[in-house]
PDB file of N, CA and C in Angstrom:
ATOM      1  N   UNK A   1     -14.988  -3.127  16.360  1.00  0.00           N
ATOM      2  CA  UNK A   1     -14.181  -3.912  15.464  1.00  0.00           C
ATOM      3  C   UNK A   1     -13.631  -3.026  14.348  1.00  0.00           C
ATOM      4  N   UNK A   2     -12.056  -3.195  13.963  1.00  0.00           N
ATOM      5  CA  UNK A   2     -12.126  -2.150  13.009  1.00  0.00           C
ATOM      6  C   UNK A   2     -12.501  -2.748  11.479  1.00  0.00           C
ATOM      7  N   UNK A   3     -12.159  -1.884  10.811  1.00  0.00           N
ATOM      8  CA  UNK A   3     -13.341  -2.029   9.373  1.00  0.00           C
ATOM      9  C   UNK A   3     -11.958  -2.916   8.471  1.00  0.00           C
ATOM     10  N   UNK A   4     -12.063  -3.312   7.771  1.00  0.00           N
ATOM     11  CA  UNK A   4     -11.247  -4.024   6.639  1.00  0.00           C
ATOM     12  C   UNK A   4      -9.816  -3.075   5.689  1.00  0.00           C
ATOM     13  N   UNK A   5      -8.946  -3.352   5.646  1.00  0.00           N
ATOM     14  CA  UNK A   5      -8.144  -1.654   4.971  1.00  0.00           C
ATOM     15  C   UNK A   5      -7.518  -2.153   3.671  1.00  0.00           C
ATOM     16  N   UNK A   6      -7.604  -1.805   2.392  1.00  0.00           N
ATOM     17  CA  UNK A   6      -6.530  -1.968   1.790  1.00  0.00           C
ATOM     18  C   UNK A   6      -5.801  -1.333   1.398  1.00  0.00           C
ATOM     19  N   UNK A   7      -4.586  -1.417   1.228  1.00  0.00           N
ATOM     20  CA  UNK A   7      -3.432  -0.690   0.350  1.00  0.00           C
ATOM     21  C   UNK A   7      -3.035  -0.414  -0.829  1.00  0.00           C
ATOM     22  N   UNK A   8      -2.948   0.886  -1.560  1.00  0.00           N
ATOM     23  CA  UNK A   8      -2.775   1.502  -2.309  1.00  0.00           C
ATOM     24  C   UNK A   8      -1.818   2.198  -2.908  1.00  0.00           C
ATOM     25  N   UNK A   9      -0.903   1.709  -3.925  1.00  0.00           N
ATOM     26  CA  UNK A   9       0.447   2.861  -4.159  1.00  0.00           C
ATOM     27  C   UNK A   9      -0.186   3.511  -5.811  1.00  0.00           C
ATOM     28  N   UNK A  10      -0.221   5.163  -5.185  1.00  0.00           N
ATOM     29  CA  UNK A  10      -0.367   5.263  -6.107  1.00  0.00           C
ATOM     30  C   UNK A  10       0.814   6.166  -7.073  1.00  0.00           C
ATOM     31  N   UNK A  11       1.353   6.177  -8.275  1.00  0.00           N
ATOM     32  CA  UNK A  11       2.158   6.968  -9.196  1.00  0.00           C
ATOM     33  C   UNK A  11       1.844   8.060  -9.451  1.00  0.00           C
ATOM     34  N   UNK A  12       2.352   9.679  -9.275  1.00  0.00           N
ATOM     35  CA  UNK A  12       1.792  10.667  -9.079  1.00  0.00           C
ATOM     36  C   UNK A  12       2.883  11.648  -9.940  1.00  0.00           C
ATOM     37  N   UNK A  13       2.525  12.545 -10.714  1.00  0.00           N
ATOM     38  CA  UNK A  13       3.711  13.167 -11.356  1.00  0.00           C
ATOM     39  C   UNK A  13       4.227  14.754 -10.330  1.00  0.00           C
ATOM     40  N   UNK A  14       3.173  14.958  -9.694  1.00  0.00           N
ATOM     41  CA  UNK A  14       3.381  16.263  -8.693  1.00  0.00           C
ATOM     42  C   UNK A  14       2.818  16.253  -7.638  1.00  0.00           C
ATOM     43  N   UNK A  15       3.622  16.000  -6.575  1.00  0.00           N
ATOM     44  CA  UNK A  15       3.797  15.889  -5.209  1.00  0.00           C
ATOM     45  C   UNK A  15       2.684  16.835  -4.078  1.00  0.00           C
ATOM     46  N   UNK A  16       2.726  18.281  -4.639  1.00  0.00           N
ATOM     47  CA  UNK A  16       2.005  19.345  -3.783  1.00  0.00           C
ATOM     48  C   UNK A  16       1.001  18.723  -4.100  1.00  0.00           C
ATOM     49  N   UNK A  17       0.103  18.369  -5.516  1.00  0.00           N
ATOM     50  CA  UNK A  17      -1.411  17.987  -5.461  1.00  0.00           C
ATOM     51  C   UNK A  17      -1.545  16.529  -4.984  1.00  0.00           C
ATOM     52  N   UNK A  18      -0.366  16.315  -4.689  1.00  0.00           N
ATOM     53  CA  UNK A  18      -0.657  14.820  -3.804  1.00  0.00           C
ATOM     54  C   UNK A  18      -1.172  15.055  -2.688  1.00  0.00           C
ATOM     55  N   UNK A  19      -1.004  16.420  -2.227  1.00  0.00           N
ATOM     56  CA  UNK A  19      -1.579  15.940  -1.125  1.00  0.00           C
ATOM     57  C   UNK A  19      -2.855  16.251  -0.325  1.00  0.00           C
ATOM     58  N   UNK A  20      -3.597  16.456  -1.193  1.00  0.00           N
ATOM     59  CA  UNK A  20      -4.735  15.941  -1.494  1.00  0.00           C
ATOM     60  C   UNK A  20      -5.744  15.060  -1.388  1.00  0.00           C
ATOM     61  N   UNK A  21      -4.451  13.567  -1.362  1.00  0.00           N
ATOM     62  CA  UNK A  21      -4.995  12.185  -1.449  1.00  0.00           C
ATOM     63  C   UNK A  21      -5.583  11.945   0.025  1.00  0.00           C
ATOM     64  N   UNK A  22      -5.494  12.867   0.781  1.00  0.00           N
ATOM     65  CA  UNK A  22      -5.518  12.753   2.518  1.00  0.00           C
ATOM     66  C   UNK A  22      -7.264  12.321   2.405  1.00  0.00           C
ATOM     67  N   UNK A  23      -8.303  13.075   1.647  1.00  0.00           N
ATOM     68  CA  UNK A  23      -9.835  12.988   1.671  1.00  0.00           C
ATOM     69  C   UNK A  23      -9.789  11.494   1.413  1.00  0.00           C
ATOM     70  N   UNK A  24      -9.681  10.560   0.638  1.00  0.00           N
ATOM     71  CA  UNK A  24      -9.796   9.392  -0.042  1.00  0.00           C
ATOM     72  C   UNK A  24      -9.508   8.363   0.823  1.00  0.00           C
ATOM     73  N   UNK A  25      -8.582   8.578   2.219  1.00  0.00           N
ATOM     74  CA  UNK A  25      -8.091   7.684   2.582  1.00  0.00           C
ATOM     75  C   UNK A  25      -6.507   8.214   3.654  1.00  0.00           C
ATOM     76  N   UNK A  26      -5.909   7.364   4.373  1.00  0.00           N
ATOM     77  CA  UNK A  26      -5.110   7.717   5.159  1.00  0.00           C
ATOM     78  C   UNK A  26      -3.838   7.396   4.595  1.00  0.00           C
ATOM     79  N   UNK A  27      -3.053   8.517   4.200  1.00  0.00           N
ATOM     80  CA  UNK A  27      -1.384   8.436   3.107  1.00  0.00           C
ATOM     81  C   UNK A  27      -0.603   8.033   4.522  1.00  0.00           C
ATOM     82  N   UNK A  28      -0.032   7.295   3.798  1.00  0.00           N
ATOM     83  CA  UNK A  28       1.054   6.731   4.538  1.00  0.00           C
ATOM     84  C   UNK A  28       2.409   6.699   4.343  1.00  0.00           C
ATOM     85  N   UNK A  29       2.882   7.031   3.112  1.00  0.00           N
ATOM     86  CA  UNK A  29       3.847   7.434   2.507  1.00  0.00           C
ATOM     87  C   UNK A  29       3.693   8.413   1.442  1.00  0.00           C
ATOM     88  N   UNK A  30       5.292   9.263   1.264  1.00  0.00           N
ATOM     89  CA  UNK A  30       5.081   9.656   0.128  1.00  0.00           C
ATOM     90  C   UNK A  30       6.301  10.250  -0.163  1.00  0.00           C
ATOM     91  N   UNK A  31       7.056   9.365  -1.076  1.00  0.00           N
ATOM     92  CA  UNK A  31       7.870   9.411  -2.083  1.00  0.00           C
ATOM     93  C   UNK A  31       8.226  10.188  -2.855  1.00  0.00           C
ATOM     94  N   UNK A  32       9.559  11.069  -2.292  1.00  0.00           N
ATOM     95  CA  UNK A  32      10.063  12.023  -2.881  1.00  0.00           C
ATOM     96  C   UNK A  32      10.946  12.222  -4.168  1.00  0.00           C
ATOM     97  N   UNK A  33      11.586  11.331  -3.729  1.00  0.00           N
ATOM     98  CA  UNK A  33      12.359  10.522  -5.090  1.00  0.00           C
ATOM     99  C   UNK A  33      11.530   9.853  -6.043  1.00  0.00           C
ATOM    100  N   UNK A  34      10.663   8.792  -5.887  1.00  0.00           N
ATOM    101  CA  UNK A  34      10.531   8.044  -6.878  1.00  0.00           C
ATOM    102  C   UNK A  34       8.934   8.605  -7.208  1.00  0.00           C
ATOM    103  N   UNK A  35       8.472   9.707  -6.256  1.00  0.00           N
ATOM    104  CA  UNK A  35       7.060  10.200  -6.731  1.00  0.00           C
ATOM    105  C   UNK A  35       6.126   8.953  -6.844  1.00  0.00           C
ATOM    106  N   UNK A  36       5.877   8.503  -5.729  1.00  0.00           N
ATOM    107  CA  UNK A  36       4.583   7.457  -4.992  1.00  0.00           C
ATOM    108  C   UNK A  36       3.823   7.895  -3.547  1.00  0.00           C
ATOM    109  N   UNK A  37       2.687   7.479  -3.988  1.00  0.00           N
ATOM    110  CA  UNK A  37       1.890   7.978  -2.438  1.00  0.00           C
ATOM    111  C   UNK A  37       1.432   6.138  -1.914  1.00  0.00           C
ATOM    112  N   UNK A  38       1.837   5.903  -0.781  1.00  0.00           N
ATOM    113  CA  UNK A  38       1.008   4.323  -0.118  1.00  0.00           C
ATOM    114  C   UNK A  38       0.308   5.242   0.648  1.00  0.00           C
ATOM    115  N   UNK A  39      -0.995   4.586   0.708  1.00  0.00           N
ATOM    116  CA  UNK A  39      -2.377   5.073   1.421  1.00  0.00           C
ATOM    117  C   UNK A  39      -3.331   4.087   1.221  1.00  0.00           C
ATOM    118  N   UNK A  40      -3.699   3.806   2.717  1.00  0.00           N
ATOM    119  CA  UNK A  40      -4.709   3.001   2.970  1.00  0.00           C
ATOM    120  C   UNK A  40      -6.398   3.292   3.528  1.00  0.00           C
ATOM    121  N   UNK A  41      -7.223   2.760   2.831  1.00  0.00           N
ATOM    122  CA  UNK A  41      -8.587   3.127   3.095  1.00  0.00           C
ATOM    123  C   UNK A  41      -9.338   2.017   3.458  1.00  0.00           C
ATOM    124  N   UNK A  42     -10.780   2.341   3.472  1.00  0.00           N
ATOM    125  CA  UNK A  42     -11.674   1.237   3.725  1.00  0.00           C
ATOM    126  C   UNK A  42     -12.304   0.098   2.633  1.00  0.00           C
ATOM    127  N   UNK A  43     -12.008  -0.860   2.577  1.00  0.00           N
ATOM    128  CA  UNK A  43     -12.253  -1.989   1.696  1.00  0.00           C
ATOM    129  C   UNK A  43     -13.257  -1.661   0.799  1.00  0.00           C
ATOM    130  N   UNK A  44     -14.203  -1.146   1.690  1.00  0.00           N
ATOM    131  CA  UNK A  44     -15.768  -1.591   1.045  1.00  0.00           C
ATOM    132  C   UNK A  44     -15.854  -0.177   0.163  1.00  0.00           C
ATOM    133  N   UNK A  45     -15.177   1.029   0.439  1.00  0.00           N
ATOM    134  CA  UNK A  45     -15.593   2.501  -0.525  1.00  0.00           C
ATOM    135  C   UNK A  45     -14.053   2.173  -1.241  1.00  0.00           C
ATOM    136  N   UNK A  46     -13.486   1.318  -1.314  1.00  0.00           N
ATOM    137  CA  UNK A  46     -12.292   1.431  -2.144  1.00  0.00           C
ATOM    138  C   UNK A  46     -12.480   1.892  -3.642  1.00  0.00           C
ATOM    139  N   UNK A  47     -13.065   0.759  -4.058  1.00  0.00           N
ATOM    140  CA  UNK A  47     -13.353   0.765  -5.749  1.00  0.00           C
ATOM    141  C   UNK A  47     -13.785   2.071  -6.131  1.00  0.00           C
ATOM    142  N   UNK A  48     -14.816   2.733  -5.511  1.00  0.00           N
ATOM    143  CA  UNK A  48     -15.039   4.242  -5.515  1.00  0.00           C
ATOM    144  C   UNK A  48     -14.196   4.952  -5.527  1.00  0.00           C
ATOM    145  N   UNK A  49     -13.592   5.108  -4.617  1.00  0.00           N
ATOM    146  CA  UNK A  49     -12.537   5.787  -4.639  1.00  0.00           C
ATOM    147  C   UNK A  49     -11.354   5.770  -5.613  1.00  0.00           C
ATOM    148  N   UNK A  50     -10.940   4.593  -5.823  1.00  0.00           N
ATOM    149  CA  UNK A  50      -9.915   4.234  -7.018  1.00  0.00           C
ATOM    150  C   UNK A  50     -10.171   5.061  -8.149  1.00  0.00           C
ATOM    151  N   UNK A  51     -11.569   4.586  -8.414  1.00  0.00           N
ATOM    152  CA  UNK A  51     -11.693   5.539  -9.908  1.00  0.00           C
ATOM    153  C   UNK A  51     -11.775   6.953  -9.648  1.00  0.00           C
ATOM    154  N   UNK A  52     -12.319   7.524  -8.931  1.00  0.00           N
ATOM    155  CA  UNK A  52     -12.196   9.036  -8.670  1.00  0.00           C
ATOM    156  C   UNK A  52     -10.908   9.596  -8.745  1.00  0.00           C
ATOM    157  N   UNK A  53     -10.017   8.740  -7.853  1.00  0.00           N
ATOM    158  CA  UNK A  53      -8.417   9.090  -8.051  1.00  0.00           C
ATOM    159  C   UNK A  53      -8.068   8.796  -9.182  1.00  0.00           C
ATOM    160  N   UNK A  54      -7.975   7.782  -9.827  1.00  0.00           N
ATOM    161  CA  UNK A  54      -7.851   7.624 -10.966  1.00  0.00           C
ATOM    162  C   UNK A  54      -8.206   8.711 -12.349  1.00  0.00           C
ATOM    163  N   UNK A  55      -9.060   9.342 -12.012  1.00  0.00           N
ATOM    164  CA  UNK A  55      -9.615  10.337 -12.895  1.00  0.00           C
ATOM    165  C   UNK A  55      -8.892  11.884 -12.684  1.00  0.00           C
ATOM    166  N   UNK A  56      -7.945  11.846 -11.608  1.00  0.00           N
ATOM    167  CA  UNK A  56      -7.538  13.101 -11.022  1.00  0.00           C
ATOM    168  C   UNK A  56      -6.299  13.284 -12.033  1.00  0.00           C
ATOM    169  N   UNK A  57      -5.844  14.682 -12.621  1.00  0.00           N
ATOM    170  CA  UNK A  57      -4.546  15.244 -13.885  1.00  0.00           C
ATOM    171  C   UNK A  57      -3.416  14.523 -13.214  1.00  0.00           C
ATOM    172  N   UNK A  58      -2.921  14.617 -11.563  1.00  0.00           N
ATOM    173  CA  UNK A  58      -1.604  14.242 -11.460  1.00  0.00           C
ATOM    174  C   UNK A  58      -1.151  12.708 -10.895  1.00  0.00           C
ATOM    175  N   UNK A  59      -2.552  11.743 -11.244  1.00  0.00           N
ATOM    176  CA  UNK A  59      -2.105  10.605 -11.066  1.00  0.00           C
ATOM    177  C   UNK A  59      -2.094  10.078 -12.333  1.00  0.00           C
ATOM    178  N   UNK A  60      -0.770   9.305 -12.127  1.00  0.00           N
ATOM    179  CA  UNK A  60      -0.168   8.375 -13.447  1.00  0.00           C
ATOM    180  C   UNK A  60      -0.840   6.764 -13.439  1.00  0.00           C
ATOM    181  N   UNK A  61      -0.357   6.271 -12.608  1.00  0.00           N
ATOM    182  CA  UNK A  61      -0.698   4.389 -12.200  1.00  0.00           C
ATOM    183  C   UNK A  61      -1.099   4.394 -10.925  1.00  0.00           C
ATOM    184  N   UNK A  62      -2.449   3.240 -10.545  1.00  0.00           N
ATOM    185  CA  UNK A  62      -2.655   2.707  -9.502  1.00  0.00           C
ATOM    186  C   UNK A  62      -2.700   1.434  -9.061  1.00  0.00           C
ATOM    187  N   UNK A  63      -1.474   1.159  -8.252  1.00  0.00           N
ATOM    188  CA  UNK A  63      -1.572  -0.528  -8.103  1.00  0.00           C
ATOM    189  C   UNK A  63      -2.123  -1.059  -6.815  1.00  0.00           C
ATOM    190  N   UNK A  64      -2.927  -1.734  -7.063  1.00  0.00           N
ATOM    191  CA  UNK A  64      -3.110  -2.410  -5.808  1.00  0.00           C
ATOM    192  C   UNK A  64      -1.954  -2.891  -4.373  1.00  0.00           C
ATOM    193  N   UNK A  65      -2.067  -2.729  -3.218  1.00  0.00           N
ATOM    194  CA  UNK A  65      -0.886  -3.469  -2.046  1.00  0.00           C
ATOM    195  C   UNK A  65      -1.004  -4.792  -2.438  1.00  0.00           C
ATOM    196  N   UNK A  66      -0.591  -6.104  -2.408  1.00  0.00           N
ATOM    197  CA  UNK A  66      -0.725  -7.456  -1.763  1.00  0.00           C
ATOM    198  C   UNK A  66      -0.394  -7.678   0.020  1.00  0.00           C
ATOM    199  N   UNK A  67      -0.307  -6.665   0.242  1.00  0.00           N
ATOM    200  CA  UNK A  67       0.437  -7.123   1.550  1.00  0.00           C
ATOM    201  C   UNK A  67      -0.553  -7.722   2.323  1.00  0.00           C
ATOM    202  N   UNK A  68      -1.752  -6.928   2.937  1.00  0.00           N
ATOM    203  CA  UNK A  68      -2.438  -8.570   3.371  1.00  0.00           C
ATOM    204  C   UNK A  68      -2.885  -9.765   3.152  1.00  0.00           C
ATOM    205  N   UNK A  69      -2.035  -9.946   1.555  1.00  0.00           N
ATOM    206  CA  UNK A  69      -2.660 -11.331   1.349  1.00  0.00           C
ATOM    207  C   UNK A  69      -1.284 -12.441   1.298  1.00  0.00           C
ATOM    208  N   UNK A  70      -0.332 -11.624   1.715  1.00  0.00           N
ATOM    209  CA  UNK A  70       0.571 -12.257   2.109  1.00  0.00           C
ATOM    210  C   UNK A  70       0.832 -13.203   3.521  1.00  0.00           C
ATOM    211  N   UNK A  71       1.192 -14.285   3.338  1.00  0.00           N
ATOM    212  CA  UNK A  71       1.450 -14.994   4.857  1.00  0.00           C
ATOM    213  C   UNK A  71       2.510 -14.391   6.056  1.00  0.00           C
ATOM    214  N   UNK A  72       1.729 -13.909   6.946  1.00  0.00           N
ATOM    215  CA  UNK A  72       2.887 -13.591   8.152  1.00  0.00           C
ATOM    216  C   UNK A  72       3.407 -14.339   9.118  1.00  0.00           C
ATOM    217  N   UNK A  73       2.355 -15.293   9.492  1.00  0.00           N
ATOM    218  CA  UNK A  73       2.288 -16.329  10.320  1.00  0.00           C
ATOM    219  C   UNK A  73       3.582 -17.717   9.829  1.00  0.00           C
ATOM    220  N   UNK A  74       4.666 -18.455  10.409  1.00  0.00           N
ATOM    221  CA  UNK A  74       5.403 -18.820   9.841  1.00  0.00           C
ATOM    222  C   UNK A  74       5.786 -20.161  10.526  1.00  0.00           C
ATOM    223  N   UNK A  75       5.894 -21.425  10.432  1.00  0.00           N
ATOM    224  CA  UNK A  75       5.588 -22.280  11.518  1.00  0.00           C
ATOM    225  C   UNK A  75       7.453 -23.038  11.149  1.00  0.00           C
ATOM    226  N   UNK A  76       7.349 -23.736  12.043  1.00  0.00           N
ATOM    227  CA  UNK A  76       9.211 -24.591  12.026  1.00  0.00           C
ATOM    228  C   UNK A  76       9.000 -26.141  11.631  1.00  0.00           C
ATOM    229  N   UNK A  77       8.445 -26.371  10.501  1.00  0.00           N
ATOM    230  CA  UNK A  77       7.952 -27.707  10.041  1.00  0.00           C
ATOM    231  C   UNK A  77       9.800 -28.576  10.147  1.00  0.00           C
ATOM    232  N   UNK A  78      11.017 -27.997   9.351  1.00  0.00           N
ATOM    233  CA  UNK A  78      11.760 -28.270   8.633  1.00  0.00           C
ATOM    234  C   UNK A  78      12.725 -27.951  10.268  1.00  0.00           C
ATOM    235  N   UNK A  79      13.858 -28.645  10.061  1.00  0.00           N
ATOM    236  CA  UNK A  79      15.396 -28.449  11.391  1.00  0.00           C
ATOM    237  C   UNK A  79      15.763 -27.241  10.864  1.00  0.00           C
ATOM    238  N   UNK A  80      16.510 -26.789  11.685  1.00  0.00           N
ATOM    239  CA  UNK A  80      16.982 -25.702  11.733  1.00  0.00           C
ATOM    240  C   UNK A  80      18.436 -25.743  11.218  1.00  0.00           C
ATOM    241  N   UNK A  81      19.389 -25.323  10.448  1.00  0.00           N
ATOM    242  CA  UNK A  81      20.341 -25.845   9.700  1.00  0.00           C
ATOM    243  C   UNK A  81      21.525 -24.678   9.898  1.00  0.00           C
ATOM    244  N   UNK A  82      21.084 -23.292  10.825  1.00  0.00           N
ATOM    245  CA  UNK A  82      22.074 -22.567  11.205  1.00  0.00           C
ATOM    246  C   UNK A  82      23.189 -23.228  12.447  1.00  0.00           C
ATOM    247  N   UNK A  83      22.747 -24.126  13.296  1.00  0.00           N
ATOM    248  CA  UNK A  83      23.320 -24.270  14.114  1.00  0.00           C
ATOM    249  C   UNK A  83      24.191 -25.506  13.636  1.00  0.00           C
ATOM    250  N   UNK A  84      24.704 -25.949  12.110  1.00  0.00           N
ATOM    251  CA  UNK A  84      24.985 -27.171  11.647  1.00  0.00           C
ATOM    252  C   UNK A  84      26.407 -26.520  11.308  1.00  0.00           C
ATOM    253  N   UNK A  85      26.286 -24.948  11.003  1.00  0.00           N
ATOM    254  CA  UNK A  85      27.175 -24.554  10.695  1.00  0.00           C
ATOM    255  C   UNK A  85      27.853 -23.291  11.274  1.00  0.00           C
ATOM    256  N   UNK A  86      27.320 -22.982  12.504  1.00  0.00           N
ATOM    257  CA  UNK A  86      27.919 -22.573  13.755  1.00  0.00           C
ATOM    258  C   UNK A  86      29.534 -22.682  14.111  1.00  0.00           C
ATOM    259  N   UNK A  87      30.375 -21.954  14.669  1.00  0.00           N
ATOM    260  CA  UNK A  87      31.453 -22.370  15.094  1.00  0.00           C
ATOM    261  C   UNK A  87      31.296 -23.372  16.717  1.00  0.00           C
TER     262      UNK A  87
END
């Protein structure tokens, strides 16, 4: 079964020691322009980890993902109102 993951963006002022973030967790992005790393780890050593990163010179902000607590699943309660205005 796999383990639980959450997502992580973190604000970084220099890119080369970003990458770095690879020990902590699996980077998934990383933002050249706007200087952000998304990287996802294991639920349960998260909080650990947060602060350790957190404590590192070239991180600025760490925000939490929402994305799995977002709904994906999407059901057709309501008509469908494209085909009203169809040619």
């Amino acid at each position: 079964m796999l383990p639980e993951r959450t997502g992580y963006i973190i604000w970084v002022s220099d890119l080369k020691a970003a990458r770095n973030l690879d020990k902590y967790g699996t980077v998934h992005y990383m933002s050249r322009k706007m200087h952000y790393v998304v990287m996802y780890m294991n639920a349960d050593r998260a909080e650990e980890a947060v602060r350790t990163i957190g404590r590192l010179p070239f991180v600025r902000k760490i925000e939490r993902s929402y994305r799995n607590e977002l709904k994906t699943e999407y059901s057709k309660d309501n008509e469908d109102k494209t085909r009203a205005y169809s040619m």
